[in-house]
PDB file of N, CA and C in Angstrom:
ATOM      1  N   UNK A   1      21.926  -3.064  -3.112  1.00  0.00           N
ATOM      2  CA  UNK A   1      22.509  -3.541  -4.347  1.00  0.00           C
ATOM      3  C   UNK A   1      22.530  -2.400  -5.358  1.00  0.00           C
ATOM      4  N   UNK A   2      23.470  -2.225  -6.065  1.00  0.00           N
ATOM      5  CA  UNK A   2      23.361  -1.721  -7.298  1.00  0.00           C
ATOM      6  C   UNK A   2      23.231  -1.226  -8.379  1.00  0.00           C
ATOM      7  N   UNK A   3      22.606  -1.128  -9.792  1.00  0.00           N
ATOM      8  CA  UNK A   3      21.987  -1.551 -10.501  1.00  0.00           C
ATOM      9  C   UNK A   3      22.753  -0.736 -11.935  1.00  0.00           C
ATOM     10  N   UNK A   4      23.183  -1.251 -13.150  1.00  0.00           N
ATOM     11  CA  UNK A   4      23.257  -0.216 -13.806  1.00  0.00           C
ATOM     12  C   UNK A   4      22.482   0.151 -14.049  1.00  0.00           C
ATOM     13  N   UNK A   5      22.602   1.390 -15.681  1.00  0.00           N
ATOM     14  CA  UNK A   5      21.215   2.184 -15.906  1.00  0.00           C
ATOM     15  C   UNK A   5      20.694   0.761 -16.928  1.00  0.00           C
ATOM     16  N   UNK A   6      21.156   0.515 -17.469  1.00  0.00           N
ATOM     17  CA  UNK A   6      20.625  -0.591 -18.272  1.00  0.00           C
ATOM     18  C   UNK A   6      19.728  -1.619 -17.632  1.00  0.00           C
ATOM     19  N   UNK A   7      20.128  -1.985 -16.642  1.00  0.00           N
ATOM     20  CA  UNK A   7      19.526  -2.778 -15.723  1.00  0.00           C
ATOM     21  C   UNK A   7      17.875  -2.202 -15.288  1.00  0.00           C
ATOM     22  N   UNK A   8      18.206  -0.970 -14.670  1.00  0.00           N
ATOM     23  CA  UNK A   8      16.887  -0.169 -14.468  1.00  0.00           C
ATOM     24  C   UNK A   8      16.162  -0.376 -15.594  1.00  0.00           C
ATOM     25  N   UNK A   9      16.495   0.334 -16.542  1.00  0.00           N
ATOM     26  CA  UNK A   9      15.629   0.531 -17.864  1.00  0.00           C
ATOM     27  C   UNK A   9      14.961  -0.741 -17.986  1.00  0.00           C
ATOM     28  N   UNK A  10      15.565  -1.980 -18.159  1.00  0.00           N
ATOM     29  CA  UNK A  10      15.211  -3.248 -18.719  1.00  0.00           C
ATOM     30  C   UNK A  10      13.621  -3.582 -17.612  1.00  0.00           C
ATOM     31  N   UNK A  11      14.439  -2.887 -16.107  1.00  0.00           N
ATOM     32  CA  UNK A  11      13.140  -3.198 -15.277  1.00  0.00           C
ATOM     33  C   UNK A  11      12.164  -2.190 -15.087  1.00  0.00           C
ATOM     34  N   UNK A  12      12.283  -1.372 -15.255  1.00  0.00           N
ATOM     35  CA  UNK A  12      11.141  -0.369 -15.913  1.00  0.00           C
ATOM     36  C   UNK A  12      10.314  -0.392 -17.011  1.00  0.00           C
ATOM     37  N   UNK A  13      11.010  -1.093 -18.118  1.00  0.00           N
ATOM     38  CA  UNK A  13      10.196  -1.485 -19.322  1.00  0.00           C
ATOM     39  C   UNK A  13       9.312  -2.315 -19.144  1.00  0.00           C
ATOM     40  N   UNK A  14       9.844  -3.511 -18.091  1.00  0.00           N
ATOM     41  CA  UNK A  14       8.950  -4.722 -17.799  1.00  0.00           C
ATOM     42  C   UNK A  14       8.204  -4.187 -16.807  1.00  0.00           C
ATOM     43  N   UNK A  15       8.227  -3.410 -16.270  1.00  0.00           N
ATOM     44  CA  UNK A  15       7.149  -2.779 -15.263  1.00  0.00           C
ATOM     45  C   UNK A  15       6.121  -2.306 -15.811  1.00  0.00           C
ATOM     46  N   UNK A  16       6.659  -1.408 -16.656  1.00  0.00           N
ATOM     47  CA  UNK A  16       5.843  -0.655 -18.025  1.00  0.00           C
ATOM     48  C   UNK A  16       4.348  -1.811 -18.620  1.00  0.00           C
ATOM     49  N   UNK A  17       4.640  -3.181 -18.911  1.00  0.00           N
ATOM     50  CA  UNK A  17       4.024  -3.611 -19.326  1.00  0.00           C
ATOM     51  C   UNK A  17       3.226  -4.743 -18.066  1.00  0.00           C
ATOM     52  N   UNK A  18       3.663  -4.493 -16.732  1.00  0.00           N
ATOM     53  CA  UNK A  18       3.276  -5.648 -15.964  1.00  0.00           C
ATOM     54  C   UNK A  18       1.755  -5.132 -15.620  1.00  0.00           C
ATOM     55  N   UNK A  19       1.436  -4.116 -15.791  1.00  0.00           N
ATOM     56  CA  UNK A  19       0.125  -3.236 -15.078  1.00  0.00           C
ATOM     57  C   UNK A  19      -0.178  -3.290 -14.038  1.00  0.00           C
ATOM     58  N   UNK A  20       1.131  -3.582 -13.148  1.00  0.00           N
ATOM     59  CA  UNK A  20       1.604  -3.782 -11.529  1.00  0.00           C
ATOM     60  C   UNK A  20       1.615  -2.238 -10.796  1.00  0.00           C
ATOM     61  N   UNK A  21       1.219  -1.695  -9.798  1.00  0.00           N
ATOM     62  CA  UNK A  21       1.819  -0.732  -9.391  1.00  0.00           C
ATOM     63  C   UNK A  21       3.269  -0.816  -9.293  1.00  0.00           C
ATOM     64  N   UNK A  22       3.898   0.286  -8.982  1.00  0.00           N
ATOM     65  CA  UNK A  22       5.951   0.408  -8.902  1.00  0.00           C
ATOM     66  C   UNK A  22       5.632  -0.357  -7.514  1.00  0.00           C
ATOM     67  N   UNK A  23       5.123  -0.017  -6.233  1.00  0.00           N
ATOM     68  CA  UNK A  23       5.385  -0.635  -4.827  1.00  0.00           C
ATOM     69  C   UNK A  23       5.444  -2.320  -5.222  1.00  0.00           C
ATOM     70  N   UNK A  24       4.661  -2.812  -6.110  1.00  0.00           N
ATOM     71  CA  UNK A  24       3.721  -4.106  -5.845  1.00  0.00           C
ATOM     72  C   UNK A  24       5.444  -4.877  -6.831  1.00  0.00           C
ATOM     73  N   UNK A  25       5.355  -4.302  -7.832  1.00  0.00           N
ATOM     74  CA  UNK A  25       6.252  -4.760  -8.699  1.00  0.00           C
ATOM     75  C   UNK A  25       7.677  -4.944  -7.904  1.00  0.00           C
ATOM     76  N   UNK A  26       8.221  -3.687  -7.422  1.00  0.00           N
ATOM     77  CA  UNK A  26       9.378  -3.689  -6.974  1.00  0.00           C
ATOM     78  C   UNK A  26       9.483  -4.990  -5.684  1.00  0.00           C
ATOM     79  N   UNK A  27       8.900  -4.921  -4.984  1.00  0.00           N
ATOM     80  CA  UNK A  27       8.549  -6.335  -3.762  1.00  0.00           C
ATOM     81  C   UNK A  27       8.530  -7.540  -4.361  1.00  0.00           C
ATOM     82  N   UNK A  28       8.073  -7.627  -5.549  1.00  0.00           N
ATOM     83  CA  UNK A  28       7.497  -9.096  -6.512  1.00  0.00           C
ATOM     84  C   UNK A  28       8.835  -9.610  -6.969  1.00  0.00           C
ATOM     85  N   UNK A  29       9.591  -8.354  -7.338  1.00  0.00           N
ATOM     86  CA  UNK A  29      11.097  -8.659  -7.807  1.00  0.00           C
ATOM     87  C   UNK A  29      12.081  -8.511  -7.503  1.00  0.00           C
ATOM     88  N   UNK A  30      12.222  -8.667  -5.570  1.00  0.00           N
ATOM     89  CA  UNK A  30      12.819  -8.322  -5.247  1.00  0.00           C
ATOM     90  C   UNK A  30      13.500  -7.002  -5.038  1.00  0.00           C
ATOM     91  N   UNK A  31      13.106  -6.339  -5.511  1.00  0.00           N
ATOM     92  CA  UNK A  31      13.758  -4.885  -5.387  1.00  0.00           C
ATOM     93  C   UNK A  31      13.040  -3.691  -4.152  1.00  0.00           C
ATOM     94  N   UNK A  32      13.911  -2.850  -3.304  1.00  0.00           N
ATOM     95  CA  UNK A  32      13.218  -2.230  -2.395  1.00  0.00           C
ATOM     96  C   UNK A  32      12.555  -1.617  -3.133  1.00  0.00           C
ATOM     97  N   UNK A  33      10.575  -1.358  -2.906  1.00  0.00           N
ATOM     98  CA  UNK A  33       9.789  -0.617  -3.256  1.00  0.00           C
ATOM     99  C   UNK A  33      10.448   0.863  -3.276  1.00  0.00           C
ATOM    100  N   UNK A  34      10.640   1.119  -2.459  1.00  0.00           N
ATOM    101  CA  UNK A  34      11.062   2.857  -1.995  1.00  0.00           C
ATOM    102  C   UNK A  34      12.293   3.194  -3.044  1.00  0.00           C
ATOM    103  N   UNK A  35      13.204   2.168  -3.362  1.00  0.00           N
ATOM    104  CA  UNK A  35      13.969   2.079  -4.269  1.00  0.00           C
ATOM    105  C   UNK A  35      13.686   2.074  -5.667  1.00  0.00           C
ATOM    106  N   UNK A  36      12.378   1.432  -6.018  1.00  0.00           N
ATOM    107  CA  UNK A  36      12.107   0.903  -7.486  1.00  0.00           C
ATOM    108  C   UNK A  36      11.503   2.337  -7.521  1.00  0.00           C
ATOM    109  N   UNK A  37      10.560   2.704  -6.877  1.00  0.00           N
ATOM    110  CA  UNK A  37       9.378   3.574  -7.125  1.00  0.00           C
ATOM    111  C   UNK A  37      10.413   5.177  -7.305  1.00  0.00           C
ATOM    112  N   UNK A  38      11.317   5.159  -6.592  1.00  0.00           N
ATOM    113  CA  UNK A  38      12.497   6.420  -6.851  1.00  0.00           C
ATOM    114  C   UNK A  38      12.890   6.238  -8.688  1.00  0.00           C
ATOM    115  N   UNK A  39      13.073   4.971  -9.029  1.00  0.00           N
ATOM    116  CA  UNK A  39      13.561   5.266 -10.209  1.00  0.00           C
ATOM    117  C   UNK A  39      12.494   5.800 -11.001  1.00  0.00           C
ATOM    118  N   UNK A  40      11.524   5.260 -10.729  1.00  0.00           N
ATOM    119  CA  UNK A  40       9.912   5.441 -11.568  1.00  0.00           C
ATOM    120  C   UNK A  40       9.946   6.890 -11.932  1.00  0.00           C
ATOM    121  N   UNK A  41      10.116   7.694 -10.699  1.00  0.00           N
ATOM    122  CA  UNK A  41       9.735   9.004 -10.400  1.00  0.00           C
ATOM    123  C   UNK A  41      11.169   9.603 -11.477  1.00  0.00           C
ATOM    124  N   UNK A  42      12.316   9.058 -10.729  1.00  0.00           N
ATOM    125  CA  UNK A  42      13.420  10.154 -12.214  1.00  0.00           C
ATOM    126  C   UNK A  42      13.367  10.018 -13.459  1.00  0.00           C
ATOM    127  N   UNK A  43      12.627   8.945 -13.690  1.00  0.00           N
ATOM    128  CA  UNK A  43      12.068   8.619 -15.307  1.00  0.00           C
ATOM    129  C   UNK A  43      11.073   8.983 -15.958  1.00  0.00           C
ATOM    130  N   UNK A  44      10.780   9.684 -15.060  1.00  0.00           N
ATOM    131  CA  UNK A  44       9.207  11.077 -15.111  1.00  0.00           C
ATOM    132  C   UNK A  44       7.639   9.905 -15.303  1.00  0.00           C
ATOM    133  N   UNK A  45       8.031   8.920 -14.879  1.00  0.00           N
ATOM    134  CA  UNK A  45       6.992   7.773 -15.058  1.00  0.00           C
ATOM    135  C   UNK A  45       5.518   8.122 -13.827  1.00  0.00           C
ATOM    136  N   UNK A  46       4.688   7.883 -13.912  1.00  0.00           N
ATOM    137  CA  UNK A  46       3.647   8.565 -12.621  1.00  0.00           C
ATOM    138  C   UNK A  46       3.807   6.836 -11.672  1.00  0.00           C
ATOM    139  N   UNK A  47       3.900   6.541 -10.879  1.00  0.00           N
ATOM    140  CA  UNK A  47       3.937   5.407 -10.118  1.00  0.00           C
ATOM    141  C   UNK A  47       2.426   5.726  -9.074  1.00  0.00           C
ATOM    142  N   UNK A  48       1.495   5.487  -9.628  1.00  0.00           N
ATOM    143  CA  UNK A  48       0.385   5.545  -8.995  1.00  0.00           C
ATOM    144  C   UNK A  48      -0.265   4.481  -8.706  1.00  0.00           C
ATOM    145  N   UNK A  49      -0.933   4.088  -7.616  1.00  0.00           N
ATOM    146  CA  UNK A  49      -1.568   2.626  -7.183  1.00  0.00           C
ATOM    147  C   UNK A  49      -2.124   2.484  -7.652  1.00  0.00           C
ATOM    148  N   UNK A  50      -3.806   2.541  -7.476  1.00  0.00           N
ATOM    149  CA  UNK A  50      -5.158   2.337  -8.368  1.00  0.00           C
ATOM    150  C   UNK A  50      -5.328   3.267  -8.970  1.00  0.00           C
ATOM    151  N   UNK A  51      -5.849   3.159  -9.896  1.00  0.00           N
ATOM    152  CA  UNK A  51      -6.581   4.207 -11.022  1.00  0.00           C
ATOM    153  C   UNK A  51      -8.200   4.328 -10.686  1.00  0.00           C
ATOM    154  N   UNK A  52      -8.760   4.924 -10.376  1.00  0.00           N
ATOM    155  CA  UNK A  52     -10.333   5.297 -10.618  1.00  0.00           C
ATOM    156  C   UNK A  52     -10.764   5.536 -11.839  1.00  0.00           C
ATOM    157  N   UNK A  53     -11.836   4.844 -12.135  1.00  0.00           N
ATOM    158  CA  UNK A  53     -12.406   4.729 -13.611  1.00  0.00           C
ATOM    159  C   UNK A  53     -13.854   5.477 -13.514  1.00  0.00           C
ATOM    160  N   UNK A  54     -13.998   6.866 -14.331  1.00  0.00           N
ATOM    161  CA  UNK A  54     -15.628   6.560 -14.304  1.00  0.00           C
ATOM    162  C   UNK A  54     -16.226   6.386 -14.843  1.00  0.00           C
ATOM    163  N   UNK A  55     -16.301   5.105 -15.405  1.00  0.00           N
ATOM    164  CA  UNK A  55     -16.816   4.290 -15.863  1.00  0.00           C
ATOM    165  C   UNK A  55     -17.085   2.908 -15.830  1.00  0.00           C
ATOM    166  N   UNK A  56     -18.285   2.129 -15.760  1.00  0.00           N
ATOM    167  CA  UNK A  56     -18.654   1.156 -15.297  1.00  0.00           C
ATOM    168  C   UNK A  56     -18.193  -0.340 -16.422  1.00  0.00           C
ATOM    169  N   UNK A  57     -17.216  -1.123 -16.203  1.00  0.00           N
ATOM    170  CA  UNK A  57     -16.682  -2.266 -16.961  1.00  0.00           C
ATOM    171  C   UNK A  57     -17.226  -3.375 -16.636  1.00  0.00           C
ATOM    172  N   UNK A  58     -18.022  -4.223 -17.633  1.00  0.00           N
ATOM    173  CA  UNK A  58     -18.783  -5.174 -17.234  1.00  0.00           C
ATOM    174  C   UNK A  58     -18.264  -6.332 -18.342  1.00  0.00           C
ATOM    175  N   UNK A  59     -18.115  -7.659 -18.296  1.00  0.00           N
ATOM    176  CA  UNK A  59     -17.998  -8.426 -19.369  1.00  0.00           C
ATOM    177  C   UNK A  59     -19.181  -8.910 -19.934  1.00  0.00           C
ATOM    178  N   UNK A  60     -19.659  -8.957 -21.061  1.00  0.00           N
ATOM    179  CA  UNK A  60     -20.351  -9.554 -21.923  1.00  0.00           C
ATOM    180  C   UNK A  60     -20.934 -10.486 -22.030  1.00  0.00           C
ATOM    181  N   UNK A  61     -21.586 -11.133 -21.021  1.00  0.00           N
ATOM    182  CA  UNK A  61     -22.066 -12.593 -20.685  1.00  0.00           C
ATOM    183  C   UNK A  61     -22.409 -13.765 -22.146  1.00  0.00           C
ATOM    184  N   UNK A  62     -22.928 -12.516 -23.221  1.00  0.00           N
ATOM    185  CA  UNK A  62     -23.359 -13.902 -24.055  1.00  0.00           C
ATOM    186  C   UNK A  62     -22.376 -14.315 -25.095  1.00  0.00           C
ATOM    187  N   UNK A  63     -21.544 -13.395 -25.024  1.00  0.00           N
ATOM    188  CA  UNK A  63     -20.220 -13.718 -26.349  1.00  0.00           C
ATOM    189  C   UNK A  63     -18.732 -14.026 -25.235  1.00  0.00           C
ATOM    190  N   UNK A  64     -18.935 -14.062 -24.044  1.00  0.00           N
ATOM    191  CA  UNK A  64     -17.439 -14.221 -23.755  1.00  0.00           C
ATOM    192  C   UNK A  64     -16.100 -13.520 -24.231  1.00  0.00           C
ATOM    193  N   UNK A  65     -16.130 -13.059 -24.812  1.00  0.00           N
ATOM    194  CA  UNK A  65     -15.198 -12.758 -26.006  1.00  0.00           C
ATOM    195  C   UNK A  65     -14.996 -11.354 -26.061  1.00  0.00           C
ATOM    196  N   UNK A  66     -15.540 -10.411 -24.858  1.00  0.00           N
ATOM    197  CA  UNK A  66     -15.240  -8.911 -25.788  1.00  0.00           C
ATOM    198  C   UNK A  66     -15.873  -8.226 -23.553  1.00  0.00           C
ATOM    199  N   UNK A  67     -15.382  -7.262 -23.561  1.00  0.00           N
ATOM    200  CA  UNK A  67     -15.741  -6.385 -22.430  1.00  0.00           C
ATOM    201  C   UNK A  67     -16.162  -5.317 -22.618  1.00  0.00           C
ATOM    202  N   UNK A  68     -17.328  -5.284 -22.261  1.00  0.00           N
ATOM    203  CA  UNK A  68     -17.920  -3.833 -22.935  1.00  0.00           C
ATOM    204  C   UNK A  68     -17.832  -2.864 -21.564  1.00  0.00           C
ATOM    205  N   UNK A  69     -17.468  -1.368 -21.948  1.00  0.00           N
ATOM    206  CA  UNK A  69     -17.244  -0.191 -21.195  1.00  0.00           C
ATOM    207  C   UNK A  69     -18.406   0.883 -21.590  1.00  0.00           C
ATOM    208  N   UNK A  70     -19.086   1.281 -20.522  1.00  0.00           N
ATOM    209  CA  UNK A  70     -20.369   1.970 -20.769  1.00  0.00           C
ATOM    210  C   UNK A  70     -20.222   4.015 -19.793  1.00  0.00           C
ATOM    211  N   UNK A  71     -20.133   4.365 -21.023  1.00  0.00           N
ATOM    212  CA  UNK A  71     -20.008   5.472 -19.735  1.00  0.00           C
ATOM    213  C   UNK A  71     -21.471   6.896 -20.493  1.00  0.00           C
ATOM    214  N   UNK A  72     -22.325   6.877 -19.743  1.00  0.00           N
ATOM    215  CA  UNK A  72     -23.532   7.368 -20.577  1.00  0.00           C
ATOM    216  C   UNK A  72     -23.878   6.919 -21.519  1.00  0.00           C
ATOM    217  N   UNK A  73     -23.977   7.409 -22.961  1.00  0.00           N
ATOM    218  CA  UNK A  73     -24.378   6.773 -23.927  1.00  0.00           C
ATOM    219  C   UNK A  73     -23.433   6.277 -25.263  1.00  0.00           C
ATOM    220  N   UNK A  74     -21.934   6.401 -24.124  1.00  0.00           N
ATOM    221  CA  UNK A  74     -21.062   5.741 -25.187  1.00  0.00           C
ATOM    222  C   UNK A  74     -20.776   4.320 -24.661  1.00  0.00           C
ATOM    223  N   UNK A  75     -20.423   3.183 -25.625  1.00  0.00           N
ATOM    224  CA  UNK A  75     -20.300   1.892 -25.267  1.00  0.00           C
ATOM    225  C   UNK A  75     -18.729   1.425 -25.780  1.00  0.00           C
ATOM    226  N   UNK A  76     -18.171   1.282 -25.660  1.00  0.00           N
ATOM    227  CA  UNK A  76     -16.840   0.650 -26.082  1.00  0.00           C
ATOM    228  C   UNK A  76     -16.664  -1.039 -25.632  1.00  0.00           C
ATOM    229  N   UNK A  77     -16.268  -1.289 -26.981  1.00  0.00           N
ATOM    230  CA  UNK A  77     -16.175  -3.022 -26.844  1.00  0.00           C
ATOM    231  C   UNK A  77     -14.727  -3.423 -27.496  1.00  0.00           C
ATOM    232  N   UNK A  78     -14.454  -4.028 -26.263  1.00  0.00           N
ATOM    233  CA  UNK A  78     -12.766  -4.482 -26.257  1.00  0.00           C
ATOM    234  C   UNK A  78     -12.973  -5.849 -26.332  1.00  0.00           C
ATOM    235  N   UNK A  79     -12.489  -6.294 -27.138  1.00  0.00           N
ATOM    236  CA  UNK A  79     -11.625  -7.845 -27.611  1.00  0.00           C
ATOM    237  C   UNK A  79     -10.964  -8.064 -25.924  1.00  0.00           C
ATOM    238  N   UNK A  80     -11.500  -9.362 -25.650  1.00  0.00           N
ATOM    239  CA  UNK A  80     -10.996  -9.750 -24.568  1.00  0.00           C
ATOM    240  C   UNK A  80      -9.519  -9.701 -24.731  1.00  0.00           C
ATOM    241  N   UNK A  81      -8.743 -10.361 -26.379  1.00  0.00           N
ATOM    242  CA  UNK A  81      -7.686 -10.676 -26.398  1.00  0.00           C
ATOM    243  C   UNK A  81      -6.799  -9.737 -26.286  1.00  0.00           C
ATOM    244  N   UNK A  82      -6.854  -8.546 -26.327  1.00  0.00           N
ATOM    245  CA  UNK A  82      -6.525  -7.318 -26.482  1.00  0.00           C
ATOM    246  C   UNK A  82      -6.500  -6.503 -25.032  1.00  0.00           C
ATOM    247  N   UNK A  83      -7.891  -6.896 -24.033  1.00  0.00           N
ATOM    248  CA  UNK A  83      -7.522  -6.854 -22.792  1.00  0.00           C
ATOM    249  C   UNK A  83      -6.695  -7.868 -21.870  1.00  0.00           C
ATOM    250  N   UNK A  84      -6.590  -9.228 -22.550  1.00  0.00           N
ATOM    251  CA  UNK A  84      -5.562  -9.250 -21.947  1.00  0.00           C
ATOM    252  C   UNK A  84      -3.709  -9.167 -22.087  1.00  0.00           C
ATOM    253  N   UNK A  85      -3.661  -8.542 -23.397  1.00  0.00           N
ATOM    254  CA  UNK A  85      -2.336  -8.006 -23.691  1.00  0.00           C
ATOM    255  C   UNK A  85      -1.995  -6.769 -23.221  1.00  0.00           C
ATOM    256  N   UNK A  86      -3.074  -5.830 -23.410  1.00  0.00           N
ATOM    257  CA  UNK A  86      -2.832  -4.276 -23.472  1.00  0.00           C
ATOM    258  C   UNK A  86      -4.029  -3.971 -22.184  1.00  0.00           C
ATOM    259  N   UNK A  87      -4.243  -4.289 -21.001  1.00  0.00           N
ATOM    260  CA  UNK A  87      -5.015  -3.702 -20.278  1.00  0.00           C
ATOM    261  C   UNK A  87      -4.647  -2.250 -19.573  1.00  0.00           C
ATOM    262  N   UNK A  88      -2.948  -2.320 -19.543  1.00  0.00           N
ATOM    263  CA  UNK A  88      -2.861  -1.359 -18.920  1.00  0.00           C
ATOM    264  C   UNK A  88      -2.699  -0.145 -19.775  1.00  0.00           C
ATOM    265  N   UNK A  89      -2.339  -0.142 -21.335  1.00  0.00           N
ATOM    266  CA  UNK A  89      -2.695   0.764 -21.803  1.00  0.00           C
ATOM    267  C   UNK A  89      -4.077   1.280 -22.379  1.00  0.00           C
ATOM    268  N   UNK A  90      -5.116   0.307 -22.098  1.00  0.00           N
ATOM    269  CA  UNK A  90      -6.555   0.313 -22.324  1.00  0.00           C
ATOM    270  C   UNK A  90      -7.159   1.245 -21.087  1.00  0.00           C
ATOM    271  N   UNK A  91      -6.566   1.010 -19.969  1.00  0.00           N
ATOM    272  CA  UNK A  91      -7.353   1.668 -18.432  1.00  0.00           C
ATOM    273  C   UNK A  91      -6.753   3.402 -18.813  1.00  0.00           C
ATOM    274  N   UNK A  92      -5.416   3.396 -19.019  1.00  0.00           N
ATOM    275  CA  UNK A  92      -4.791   4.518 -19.302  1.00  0.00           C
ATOM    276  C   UNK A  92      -5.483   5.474 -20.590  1.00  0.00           C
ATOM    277  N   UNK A  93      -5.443   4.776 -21.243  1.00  0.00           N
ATOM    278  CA  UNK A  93      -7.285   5.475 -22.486  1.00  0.00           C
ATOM    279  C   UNK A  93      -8.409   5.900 -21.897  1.00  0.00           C
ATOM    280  N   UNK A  94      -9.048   5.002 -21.210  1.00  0.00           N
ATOM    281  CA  UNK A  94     -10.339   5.076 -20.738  1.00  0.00           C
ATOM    282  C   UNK A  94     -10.184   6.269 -19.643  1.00  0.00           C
ATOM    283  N   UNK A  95      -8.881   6.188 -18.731  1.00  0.00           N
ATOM    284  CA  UNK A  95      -9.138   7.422 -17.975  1.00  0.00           C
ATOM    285  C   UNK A  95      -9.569   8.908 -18.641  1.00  0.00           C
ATOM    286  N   UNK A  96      -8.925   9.257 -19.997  1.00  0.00           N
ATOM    287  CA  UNK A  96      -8.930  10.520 -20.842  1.00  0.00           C
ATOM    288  C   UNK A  96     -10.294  10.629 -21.287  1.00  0.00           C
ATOM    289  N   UNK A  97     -11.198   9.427 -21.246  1.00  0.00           N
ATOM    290  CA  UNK A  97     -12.860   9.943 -21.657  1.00  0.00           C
ATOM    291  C   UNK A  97     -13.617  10.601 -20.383  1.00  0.00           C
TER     292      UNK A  97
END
């Protein structure tokens, strides 16, 4: 099939925010992986599977409400609500510490 550029873009944007890998996404929506993940790449986008974190993410047992990230003696505390809007630009942060 297809696609214009508009079309791409629209599904790249929504990819952008699905925090799907390109393989996982492109299959989910019908689209050939090998196909989706090509556009990823001319859009200078990184289409990478898992991310490795080093750092240990644990949730907060007594407040529910917040995920704390511990990496030595720094602690970072994320608003659950916030992880679940923005996780994938939250993991994409946390990799740069």
């Amino acid at each position: 099939m297809h696609y214009s550029k508009e079309e791409k873009l629209m599904w790249l944007e929504d990819w952008k925010q699905s925090g799907k890998t390109a393989w996982a996404y492109g299959k989910e929506n019908g689209i050939l992986p090998q196909t989706f993940c090509g556009w990823v790449k001319r859009e200078g986008k990184t289409a990478q599977g898992f991310v490795e974190l080093p750092v240990r993410i644990k949730p907060n047992l007594e407040l529910q409400q917040e995920i704390l990230v511990e990496k030595g003696e720094l602690k970072i505390h994320i608003p659950l609500s916030a992880w679940m809007s923005y996780s994938r630009t939250i993991l994409e942060g946390l990799q740069a510490i």
